[in-house]
N, C-alpha and C. Protein backbone atom coordinates (compact mmCIF):
# COMPACT_ATOMS: atom_id res chain seq x y z
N UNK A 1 -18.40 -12.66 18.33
CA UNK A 1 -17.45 -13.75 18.45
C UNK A 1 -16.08 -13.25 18.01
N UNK A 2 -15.30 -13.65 18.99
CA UNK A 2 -13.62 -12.82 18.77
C UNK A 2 -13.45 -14.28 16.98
N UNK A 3 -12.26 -13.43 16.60
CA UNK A 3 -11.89 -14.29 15.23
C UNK A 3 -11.08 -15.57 16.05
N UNK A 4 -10.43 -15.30 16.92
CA UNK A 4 -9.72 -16.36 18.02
C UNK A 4 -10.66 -17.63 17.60
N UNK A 5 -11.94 -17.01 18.34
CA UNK A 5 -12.80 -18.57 18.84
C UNK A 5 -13.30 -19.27 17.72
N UNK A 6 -13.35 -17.74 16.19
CA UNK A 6 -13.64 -18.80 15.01
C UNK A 6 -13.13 -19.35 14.83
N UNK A 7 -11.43 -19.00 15.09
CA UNK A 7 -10.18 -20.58 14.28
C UNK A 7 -10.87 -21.27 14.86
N UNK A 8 -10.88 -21.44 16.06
CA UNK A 8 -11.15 -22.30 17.18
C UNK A 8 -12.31 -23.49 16.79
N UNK A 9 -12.80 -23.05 16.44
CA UNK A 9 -14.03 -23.58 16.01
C UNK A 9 -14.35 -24.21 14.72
N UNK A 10 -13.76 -23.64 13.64
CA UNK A 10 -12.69 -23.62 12.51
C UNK A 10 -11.94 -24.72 12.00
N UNK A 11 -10.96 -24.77 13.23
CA UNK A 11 -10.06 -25.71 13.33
C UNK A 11 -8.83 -25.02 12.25
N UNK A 12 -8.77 -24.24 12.26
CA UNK A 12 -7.98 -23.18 11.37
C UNK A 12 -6.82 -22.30 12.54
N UNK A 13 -5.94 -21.45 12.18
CA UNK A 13 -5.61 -20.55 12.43
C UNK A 13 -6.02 -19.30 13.14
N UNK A 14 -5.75 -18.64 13.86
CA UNK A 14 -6.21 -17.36 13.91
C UNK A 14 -5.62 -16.35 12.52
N UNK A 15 -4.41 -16.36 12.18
CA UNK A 15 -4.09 -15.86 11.06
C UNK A 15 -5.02 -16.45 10.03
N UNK A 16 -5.30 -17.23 9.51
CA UNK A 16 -6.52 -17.75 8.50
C UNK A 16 -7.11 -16.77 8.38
N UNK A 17 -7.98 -16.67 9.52
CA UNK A 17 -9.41 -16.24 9.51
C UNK A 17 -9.37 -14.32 9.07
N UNK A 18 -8.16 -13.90 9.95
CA UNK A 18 -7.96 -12.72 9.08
C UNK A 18 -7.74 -12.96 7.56
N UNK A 19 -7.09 -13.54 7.21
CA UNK A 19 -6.90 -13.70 5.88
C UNK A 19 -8.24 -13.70 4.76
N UNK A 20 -8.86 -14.72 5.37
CA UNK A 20 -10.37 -14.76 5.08
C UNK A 20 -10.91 -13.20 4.96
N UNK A 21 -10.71 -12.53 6.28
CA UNK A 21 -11.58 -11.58 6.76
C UNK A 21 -11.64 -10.71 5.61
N UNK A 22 -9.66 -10.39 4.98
CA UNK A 22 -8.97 -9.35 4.39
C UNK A 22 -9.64 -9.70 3.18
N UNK A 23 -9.83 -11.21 2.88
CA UNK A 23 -9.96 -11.04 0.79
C UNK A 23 -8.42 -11.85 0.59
N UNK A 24 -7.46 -12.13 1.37
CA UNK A 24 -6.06 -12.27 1.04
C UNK A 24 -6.42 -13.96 0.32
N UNK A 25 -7.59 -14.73 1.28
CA UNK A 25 -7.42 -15.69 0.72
C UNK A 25 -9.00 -16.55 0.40
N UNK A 26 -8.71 -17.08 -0.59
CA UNK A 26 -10.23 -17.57 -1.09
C UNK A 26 -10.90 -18.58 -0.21
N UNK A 27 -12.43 -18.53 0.01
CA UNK A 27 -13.06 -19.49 1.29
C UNK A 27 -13.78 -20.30 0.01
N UNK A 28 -13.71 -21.31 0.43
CA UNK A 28 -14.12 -22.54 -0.06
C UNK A 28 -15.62 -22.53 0.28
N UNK A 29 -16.82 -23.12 -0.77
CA UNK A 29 -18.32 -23.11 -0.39
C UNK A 29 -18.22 -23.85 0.81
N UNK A 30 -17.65 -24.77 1.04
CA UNK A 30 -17.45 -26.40 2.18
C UNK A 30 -17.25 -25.02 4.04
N UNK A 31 -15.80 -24.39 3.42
CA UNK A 31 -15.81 -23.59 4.58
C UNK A 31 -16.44 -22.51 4.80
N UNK A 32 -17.59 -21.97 3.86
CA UNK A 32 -18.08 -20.74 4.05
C UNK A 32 -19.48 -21.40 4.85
N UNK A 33 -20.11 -22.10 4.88
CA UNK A 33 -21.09 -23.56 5.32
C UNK A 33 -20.86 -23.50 7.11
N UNK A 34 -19.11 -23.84 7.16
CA UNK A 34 -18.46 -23.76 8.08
C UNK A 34 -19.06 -22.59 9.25
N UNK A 35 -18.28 -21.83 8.26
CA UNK A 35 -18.20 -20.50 9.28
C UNK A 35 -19.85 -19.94 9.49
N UNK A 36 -21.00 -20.44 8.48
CA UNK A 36 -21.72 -19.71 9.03
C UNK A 36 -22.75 -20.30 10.47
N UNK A 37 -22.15 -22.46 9.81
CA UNK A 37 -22.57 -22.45 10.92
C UNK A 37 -22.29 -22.29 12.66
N UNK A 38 -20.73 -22.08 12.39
CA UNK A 38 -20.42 -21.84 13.51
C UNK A 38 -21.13 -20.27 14.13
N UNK A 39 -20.93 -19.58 13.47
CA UNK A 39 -22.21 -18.40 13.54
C UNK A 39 -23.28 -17.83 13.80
N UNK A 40 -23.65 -19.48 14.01
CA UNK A 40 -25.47 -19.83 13.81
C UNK A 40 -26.12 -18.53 12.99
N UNK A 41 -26.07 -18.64 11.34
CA UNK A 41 -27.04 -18.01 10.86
C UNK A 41 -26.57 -18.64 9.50
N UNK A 42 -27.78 -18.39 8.30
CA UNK A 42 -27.56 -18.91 7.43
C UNK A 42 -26.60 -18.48 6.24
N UNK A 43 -26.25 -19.26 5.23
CA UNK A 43 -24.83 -18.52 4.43
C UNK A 43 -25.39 -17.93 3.57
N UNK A 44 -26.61 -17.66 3.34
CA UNK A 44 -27.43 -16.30 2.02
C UNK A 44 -27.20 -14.57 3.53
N UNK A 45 -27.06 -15.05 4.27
CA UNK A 45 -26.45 -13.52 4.88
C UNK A 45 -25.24 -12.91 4.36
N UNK A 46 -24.22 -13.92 3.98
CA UNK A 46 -23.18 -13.18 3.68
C UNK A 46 -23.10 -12.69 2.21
N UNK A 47 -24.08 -12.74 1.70
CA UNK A 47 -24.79 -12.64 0.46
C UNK A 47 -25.89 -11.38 0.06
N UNK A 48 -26.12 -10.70 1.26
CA UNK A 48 -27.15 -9.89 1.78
C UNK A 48 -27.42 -8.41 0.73
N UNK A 49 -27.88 -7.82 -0.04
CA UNK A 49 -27.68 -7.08 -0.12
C UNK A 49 -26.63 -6.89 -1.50
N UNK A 50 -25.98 -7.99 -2.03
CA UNK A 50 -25.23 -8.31 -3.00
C UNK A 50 -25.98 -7.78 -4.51
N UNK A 51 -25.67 -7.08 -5.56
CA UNK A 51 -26.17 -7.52 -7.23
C UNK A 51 -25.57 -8.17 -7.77
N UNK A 52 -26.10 -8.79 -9.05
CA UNK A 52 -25.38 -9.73 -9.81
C UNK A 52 -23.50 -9.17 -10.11
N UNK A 53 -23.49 -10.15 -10.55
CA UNK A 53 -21.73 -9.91 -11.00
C UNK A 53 -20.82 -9.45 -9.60
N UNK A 54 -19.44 -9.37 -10.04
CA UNK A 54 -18.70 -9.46 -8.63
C UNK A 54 -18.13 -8.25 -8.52
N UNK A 55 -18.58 -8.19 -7.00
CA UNK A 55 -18.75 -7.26 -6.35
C UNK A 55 -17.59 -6.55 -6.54
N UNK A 56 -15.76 -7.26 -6.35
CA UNK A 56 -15.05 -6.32 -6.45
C UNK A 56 -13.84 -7.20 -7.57
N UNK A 57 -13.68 -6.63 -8.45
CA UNK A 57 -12.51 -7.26 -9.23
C UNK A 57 -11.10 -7.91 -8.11
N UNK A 58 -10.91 -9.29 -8.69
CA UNK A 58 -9.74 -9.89 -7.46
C UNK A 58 -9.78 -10.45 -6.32
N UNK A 59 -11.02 -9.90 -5.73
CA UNK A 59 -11.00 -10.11 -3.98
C UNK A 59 -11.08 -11.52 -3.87
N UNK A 60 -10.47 -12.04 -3.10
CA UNK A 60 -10.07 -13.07 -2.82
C UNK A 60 -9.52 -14.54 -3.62
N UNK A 61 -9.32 -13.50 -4.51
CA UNK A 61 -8.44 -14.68 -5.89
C UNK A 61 -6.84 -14.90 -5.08
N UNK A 62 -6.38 -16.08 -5.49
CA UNK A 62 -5.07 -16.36 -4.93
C UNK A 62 -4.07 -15.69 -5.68
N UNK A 63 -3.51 -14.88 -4.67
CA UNK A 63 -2.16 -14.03 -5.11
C UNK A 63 -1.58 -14.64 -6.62
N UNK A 64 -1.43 -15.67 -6.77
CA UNK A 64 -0.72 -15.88 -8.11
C UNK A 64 -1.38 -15.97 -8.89
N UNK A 65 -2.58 -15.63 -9.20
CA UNK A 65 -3.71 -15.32 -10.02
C UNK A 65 -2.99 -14.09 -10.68
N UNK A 66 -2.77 -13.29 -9.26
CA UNK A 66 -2.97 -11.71 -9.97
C UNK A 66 -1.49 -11.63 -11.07
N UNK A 67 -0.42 -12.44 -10.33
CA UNK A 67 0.96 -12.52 -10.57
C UNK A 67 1.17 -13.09 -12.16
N UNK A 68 0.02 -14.05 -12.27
CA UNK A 68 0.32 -14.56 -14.01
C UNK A 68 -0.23 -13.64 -15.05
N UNK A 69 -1.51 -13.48 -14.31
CA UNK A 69 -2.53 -12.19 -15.14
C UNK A 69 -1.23 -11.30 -15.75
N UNK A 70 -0.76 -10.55 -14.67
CA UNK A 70 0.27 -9.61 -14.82
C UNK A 70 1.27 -9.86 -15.82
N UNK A 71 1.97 -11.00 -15.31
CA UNK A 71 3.16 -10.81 -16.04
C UNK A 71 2.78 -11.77 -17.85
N UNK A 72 1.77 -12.14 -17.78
CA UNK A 72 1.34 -12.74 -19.30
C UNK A 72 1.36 -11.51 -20.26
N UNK A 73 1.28 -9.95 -19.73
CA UNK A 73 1.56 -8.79 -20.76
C UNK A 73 2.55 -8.63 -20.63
N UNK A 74 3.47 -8.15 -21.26
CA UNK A 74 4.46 -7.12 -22.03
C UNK A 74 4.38 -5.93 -20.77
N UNK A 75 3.55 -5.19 -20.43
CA UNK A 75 3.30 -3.98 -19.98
C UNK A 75 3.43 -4.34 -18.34
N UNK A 76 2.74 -5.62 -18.16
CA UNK A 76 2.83 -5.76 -17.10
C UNK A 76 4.56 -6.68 -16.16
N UNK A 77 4.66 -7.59 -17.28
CA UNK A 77 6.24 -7.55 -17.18
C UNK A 77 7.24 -6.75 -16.84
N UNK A 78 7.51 -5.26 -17.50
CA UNK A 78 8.00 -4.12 -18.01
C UNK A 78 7.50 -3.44 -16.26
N UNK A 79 6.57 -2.83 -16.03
CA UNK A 79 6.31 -2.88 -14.69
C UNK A 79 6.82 -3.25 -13.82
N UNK A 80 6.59 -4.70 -13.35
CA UNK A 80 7.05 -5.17 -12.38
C UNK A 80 8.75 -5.03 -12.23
N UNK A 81 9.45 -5.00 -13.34
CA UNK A 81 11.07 -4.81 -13.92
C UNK A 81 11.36 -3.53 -13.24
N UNK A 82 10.55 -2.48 -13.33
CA UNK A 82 10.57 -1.05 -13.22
C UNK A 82 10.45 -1.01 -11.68
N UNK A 83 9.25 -1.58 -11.10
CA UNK A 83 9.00 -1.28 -9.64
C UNK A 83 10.06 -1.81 -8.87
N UNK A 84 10.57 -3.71 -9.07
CA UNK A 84 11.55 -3.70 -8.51
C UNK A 84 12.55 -3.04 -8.06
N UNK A 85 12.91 -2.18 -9.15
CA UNK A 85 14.36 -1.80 -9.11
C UNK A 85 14.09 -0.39 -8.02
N UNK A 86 13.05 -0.07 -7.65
CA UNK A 86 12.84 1.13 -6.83
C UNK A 86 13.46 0.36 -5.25
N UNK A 87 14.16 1.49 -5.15
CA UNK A 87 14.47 0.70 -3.83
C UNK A 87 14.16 2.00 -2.61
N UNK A 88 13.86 2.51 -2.52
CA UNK A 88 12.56 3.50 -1.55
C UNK A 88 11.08 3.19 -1.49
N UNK A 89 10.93 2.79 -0.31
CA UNK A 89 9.54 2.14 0.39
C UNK A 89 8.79 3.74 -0.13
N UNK A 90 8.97 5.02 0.20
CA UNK A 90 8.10 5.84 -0.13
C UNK A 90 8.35 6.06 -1.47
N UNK A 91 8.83 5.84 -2.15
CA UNK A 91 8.87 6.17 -3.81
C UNK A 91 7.93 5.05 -4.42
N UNK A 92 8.15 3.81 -3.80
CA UNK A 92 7.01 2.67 -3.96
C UNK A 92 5.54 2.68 -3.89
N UNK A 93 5.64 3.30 -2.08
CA UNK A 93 3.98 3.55 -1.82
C UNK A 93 3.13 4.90 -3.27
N UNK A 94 4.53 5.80 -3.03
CA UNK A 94 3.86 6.64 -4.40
C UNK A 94 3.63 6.01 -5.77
N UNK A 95 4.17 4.94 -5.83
CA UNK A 95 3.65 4.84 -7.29
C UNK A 95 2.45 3.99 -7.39
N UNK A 96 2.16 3.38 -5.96
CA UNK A 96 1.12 2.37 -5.84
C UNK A 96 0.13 3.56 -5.92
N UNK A 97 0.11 4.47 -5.25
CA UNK A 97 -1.18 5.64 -4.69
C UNK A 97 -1.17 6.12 -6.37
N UNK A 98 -0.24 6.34 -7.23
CA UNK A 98 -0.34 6.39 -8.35
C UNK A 98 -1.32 5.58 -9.81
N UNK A 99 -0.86 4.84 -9.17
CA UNK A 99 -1.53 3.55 -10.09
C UNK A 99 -3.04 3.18 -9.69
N UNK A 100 -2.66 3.39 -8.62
CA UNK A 100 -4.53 3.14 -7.97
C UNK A 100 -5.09 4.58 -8.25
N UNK A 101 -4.91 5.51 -8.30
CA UNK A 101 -5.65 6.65 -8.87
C UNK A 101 -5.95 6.52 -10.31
N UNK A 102 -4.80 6.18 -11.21
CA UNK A 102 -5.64 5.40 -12.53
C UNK A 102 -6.68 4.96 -12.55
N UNK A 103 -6.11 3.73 -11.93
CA UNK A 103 -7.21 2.91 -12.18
C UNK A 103 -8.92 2.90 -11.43
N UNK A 104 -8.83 3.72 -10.69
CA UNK A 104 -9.99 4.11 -10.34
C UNK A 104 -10.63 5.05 -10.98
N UNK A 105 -9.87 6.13 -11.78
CA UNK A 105 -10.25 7.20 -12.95
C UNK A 105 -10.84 6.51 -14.04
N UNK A 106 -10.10 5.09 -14.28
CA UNK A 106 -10.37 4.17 -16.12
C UNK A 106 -11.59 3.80 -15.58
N UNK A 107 -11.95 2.99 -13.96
CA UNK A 107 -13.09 2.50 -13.84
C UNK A 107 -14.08 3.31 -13.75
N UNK A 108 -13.96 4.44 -13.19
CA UNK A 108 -15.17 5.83 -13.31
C UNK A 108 -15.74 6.17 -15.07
N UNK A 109 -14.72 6.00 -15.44
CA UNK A 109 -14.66 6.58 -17.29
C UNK A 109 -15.37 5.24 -17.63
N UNK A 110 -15.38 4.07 -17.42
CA UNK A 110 -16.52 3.08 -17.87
C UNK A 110 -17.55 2.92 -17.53
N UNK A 111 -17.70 3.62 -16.27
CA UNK A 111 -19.21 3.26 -15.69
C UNK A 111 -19.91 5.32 -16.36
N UNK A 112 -19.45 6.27 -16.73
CA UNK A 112 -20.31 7.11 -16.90
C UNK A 112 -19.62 7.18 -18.62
């Protein structure tokens, strides 16, 4: 099924449903019900294969989730102050590819 015919079906957007697709935006139990029955299959599929606890830190929390989290530190304040002021899209992407290499190093260093 194209994502088209899910708005469609939906009664949503076609942009929505990517949104959905991405994690950008949180699905409601009411619309996850929705979508599976438009689907025809049941909503423990999208569940398939899952272990306890969540699966990925964030995914599909609403952007200003991440934005208060953030700026409620000192560090993360101080940050965002810092990144602004970069005004090169590739000096940016580097510090993102930066930061995400951290933090994927801190999360390796907790799990071994």
């Amino acid at each position: 099924m194209s994502q088209e015919r899910l708005a469609e079906l939906l009664g949503v957007t076609f942009q929505q449903v990517q949104k959905y697709e991405k994690g950008v935006n949180r699905i409601a139990a009411s619309r996850l019900h929705d979508i599976a029955a438009s689907l025809d299959m049941p909503v423990a599929r999208f569940f398939e294969g899952l272990t306890g606890g969540r699966v990925a830190s964030g995914v599909a929390e609403p952007r200003q989730d991440y934005v208060d989290d953030v700026l409620a530190t000192p560090e993360g304040t101080q940050l965002m102050q810092l990144f602004a002021s970069i005004k090169s899209v590739k000096v940016r992407r580097r510090v993102i590819e930066l930061v995400k290499a951290l933090a994927e190093e801190a999360a390796e260093g907790k799990r071994g």
